[in-house]
N, C-alpha and C. Protein backbone atom coordinates (compact mmCIF):
# COMPACT_ATOMS: atom_id res chain seq x y z
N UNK A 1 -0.37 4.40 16.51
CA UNK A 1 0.68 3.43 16.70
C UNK A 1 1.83 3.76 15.76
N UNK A 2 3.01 4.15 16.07
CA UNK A 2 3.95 3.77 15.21
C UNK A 2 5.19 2.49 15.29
N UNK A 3 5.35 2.23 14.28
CA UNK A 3 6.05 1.30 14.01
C UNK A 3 8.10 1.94 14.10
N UNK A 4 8.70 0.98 14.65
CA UNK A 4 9.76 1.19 14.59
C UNK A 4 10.40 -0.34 14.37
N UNK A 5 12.13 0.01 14.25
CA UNK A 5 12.49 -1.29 14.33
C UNK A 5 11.67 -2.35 13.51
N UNK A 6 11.38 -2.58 12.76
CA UNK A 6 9.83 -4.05 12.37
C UNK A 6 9.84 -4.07 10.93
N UNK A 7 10.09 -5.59 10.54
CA UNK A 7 10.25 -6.16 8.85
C UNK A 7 8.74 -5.40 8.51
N UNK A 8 8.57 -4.42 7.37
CA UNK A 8 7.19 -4.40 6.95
C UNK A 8 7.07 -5.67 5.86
N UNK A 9 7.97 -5.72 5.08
CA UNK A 9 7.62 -7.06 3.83
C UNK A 9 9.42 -7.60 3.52
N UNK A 10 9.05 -8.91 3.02
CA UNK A 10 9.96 -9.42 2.77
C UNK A 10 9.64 -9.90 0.99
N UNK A 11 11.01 -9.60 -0.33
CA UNK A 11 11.02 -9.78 -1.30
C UNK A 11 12.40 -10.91 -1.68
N UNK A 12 11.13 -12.23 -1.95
CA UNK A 12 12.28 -12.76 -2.27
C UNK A 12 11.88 -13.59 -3.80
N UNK A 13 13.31 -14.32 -4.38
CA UNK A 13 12.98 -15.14 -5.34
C UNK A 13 13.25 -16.73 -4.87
N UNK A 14 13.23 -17.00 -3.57
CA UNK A 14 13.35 -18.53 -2.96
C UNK A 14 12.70 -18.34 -1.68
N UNK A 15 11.28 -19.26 -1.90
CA UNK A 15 10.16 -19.10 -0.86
C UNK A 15 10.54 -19.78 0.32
N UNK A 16 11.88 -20.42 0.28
CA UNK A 16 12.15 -20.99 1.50
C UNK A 16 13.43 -20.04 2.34
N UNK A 17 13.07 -19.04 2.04
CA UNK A 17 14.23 -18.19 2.73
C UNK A 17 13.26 -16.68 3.73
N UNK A 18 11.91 -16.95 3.77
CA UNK A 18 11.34 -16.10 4.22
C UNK A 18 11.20 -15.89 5.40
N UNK A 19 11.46 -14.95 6.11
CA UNK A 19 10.95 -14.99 6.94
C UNK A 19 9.34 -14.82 7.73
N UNK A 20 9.19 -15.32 8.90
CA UNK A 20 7.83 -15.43 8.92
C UNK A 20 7.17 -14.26 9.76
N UNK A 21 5.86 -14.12 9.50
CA UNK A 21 5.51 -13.03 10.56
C UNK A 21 5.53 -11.61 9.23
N UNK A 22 5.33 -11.60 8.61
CA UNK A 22 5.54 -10.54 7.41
C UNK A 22 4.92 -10.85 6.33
N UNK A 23 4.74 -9.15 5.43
CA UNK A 23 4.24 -9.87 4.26
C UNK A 23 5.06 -10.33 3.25
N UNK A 24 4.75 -11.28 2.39
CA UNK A 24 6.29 -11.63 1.60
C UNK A 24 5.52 -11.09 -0.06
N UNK A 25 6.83 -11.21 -0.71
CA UNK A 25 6.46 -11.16 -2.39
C UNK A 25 7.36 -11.70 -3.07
N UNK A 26 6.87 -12.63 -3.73
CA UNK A 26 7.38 -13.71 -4.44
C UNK A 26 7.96 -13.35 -6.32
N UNK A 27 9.31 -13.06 -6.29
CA UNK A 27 9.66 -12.81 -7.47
C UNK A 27 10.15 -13.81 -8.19
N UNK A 28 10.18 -13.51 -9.50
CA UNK A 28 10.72 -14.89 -10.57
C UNK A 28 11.64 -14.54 -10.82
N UNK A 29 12.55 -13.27 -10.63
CA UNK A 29 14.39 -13.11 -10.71
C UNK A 29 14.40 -11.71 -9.97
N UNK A 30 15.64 -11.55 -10.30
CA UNK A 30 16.38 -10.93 -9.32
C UNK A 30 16.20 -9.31 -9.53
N UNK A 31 15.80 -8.94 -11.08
CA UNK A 31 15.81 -7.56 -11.68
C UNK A 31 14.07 -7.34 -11.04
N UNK A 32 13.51 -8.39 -10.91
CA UNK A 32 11.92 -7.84 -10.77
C UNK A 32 12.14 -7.80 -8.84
N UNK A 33 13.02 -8.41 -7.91
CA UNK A 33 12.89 -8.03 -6.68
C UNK A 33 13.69 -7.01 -6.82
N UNK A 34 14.75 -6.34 -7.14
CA UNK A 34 15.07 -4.81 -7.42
C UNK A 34 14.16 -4.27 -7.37
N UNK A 35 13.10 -4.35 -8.18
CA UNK A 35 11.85 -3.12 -9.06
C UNK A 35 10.85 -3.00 -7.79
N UNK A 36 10.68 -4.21 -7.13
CA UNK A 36 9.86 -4.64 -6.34
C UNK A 36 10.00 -4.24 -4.87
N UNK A 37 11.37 -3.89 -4.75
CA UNK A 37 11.70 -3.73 -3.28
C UNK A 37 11.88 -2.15 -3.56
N UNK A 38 12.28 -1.51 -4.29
CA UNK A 38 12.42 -0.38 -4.69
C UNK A 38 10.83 0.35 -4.51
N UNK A 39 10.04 0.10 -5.38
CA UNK A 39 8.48 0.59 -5.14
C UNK A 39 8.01 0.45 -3.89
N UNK A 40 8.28 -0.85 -3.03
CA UNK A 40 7.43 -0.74 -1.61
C UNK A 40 8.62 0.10 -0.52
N UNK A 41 10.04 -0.07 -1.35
CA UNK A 41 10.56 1.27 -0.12
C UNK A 41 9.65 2.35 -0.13
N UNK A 42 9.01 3.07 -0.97
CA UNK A 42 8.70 4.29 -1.30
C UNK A 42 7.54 4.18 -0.78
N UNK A 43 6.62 3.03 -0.94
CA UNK A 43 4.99 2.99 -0.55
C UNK A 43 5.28 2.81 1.13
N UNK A 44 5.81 2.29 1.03
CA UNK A 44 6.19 1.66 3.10
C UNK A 44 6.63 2.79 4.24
N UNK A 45 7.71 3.72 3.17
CA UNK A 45 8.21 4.44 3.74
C UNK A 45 9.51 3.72 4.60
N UNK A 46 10.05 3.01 4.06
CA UNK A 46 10.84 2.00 4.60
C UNK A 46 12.49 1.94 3.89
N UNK A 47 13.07 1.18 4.38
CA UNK A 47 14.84 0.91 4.02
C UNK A 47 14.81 -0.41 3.34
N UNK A 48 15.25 -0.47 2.02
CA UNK A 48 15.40 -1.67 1.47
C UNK A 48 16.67 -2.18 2.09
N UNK A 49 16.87 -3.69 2.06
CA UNK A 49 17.98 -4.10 2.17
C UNK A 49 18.35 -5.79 1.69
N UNK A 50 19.02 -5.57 1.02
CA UNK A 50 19.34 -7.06 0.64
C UNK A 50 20.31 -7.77 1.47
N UNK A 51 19.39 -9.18 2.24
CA UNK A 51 20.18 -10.10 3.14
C UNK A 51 21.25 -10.43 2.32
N UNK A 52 20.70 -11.04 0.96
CA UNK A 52 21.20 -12.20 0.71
C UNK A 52 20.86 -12.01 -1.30
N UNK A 53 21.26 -12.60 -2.11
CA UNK A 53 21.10 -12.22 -3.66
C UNK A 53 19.44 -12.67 -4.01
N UNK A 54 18.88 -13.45 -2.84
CA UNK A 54 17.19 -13.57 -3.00
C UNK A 54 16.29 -13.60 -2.33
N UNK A 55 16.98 -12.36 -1.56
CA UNK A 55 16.10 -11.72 -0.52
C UNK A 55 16.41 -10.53 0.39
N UNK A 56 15.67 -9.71 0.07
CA UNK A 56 15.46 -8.52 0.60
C UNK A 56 14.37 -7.98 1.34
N UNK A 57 14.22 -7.07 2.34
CA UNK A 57 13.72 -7.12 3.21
C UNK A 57 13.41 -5.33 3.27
N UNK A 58 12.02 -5.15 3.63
CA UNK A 58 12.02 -3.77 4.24
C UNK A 58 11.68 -3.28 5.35
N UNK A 59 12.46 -2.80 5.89
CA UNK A 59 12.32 -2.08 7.25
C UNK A 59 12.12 -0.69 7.39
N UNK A 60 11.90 -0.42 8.51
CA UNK A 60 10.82 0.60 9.30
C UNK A 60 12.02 1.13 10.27
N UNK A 61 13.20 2.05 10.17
CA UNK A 61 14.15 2.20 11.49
C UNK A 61 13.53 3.31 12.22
């Protein structure tokens, strides 16, 4: 199966901004979802991207 197009995880620091259907990770500021979205680009094989200043998202294009 490959994956295209498709949120693999969502990093945020406001649990009400998640989207659903994904895995999420819950940060306590903004320098640790940097660190955080940065490492699972690399493990995911994925595109970081920040929606929004507390929340970022990785995708699979």
């Amino acid at each position: 199966m490959v994956l295209e197009k498709y949120i693999l995880a969502a990093i945020t620091t406001n649990p009400s901004k998640i989207p659903s259907g994904t895995a999420v990770f819950h940060c306590e500021d903004k320098k640790e979802m940097e660190i955080i979205a940065a490492n699972l680009e690399a493990i995911l094989d994925g595109i970081a991207h920040a929606l929004t200043d507390e929340l970022y998202v990785i995708v699979k294009h």
